[in-house]
Protein backbone atom coordinates (compact mmCIF):
# COMPACT_ATOMS: atom_id res chain seq x y z
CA UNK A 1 110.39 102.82 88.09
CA UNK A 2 114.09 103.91 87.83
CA UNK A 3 112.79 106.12 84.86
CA UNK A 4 110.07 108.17 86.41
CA UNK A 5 111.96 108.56 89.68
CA UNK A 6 114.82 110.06 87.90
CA UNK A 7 112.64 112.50 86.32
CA UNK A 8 110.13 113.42 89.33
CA UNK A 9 111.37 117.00 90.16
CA UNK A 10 112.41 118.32 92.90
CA UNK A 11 112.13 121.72 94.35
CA UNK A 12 109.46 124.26 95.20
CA UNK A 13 106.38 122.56 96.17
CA UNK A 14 104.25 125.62 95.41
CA UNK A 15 105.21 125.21 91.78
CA UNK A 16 103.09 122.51 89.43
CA UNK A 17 106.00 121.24 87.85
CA UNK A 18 107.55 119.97 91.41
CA UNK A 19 107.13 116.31 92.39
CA UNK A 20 108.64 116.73 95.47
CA UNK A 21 109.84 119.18 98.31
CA UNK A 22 112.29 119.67 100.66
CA UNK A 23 112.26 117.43 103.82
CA UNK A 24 110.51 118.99 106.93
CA UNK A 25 113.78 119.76 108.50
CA UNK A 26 117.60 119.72 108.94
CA UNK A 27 117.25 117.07 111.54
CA UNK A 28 115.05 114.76 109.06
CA UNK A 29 117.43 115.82 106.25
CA UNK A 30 120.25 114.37 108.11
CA UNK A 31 118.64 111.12 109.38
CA UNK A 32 117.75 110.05 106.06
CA UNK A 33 121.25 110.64 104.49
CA UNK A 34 122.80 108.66 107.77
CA UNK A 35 120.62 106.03 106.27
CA UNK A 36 121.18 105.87 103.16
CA UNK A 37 125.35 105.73 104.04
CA UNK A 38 124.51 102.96 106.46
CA UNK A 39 122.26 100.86 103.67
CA UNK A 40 125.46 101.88 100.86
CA UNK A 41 127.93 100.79 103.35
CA UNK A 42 126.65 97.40 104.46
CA UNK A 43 126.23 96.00 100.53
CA UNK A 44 122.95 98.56 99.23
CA UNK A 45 123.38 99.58 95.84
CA UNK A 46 122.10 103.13 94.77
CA UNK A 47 120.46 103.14 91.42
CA UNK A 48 119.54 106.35 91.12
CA UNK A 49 119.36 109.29 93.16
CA UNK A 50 121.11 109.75 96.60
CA UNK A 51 122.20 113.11 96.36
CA UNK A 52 120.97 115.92 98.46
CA UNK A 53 121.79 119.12 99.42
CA UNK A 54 120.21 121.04 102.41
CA UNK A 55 116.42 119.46 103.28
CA UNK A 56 116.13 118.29 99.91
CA UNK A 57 116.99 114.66 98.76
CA UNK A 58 116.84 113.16 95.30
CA UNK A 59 114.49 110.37 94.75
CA UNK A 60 116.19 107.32 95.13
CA UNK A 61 115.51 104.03 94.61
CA UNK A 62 117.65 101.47 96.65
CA UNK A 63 118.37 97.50 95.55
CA UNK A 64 120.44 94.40 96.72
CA UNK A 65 119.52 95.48 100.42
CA UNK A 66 120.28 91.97 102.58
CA UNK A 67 118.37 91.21 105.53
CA UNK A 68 121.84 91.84 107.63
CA UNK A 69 121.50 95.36 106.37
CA UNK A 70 119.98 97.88 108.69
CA UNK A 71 117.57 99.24 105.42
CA UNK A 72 115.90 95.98 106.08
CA UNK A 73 113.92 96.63 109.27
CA UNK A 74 114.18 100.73 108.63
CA UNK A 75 111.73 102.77 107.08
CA UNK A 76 113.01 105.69 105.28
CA UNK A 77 111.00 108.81 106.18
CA UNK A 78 111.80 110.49 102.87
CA UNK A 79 112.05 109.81 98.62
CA UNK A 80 114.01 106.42 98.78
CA UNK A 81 112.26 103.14 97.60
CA UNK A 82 113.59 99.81 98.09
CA UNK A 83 113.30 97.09 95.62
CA UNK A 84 113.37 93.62 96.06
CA UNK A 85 112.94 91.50 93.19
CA UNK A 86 111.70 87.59 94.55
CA UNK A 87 110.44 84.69 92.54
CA UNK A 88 106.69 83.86 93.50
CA UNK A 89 103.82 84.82 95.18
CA UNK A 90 104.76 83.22 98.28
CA UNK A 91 108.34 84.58 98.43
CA UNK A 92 106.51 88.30 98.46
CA UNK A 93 104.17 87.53 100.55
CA UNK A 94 107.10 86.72 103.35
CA UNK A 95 109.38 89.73 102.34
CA UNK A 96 106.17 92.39 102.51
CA UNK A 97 105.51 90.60 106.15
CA UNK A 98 109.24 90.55 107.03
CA UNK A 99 108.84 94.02 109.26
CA UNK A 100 108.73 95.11 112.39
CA UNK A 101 105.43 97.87 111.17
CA UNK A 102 102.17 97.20 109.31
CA UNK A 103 100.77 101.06 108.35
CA UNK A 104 100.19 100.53 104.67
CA UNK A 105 100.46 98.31 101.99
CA UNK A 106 99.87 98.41 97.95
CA UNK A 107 99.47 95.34 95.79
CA UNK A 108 99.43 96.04 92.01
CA UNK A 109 97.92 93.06 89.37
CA UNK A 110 96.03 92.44 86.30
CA UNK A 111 94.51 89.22 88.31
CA UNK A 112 91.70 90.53 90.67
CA UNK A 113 92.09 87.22 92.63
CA UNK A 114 95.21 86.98 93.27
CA UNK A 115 95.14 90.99 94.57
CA UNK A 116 92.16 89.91 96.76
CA UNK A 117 94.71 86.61 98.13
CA UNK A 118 97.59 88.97 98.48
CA UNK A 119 96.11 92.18 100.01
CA UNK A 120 94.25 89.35 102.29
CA UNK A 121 97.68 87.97 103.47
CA UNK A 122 99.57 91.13 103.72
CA UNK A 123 100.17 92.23 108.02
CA UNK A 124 99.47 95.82 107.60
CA UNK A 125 96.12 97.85 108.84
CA UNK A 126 95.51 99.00 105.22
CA UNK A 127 96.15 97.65 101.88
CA UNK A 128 95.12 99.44 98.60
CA UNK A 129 95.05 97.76 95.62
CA UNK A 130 96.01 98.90 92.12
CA UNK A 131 96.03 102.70 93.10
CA UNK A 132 97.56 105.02 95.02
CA UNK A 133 95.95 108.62 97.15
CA UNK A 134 93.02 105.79 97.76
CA UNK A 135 92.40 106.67 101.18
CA UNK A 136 89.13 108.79 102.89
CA UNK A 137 88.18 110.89 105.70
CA UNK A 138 85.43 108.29 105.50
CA UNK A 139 87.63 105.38 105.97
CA UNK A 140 89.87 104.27 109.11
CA UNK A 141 92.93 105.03 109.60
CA UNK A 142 96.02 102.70 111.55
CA UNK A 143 98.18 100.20 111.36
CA UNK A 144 99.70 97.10 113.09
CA UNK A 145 102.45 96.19 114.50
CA UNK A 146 104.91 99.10 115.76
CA UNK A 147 102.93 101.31 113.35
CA UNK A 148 100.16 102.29 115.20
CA UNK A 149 97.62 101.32 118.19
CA UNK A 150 94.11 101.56 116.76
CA UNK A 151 92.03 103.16 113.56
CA UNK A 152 90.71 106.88 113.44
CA UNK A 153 88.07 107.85 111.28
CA UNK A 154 85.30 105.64 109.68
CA UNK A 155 82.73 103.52 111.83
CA UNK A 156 86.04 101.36 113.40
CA UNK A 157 87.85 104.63 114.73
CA UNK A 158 84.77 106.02 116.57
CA UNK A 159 85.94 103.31 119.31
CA UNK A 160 88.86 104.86 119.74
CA UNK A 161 87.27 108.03 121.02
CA UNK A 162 84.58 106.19 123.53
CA UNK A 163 85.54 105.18 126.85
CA UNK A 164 83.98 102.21 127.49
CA UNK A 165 83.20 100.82 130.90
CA UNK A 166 81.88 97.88 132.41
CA UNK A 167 79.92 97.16 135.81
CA UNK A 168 78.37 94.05 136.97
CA UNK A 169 76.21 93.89 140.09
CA UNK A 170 75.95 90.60 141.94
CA UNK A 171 72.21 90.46 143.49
């Protein structure tokens, strides 16, 4: 991971050789490098990456993040990954559900049960297994916990767009 991170360039994103573009703004820019000093300074460790200079950021990929450290609970709206390494199925299970939001979720494994009991367990509104880009304008759309409030698109997200009413008349 620390390999093809490294190497995923950055700069225009009209160009095919660019992995990844500049950050939508200053403001964005700026957030993410505030927290990426916060995770550093409370024990994160930096493997690669962390540089940046104007809207654009280096991929990054983030370990030894405690659950005292603010990178814990945070999301990082930009190219930084944290890793957690844990010893069993179980112990993954609890770390992937140890959030405050539920958007997405990927499970990756040669053993098509055990992605079927993971992706099962996993508190998020979607899970994709063994790929990435998997998602439709044919398939809903939302999350869970502080990551959303319903689904859009697909047969479940029409609700979303019907106001629904009841009245019952006594005879």
């Amino acid at each position: 991971m620390t390999k093809a991170m490294a190497g995923a360039e950055t700069g225009d994103p009209t160009k095919e050789e660019t992995a990844m573009g500049p950050l939508s703004s200053a403001a964005a820019s700026e957030r993410l490098k505030d927290q990426l000093d916060r995770a550093v300074a409370q024990g994160a460790k930096v493997v690669t990456g962390g540089g940046h200079e104007g809207n654009f950021f280096e991929n990054t990929i983030l370990t030894e993040i405690s659950k005292d450290n603010d990178a814990y609970h945070e999301e990082f709206f930009g190219p930084v990954a944290s890793v957690y390494k844990v010893s069993s199925e179980e112990e993954a299970i609890e770390l992937a559900n140890d959030t405050p939001f539920g958007l997405g979720s990927y499970v990756f494994s040669t053993d098509p049960e055990q992605a079927a009991r993971v992706a099962d367990r996993i508190e998020a509104g979607m899970v994709y297994v063994n790929g990435t880009l998997l998602d439709g304008a044919e398939l809903p759309f939302g999350g869970v916990k502080r990551s959303g409030f319903g689904r859009e698109l697909g047969k479940y997200g029409i609700d979303e767009f019907v106001n629904k009413k009841l009245i019952r008349t006594l005879k």
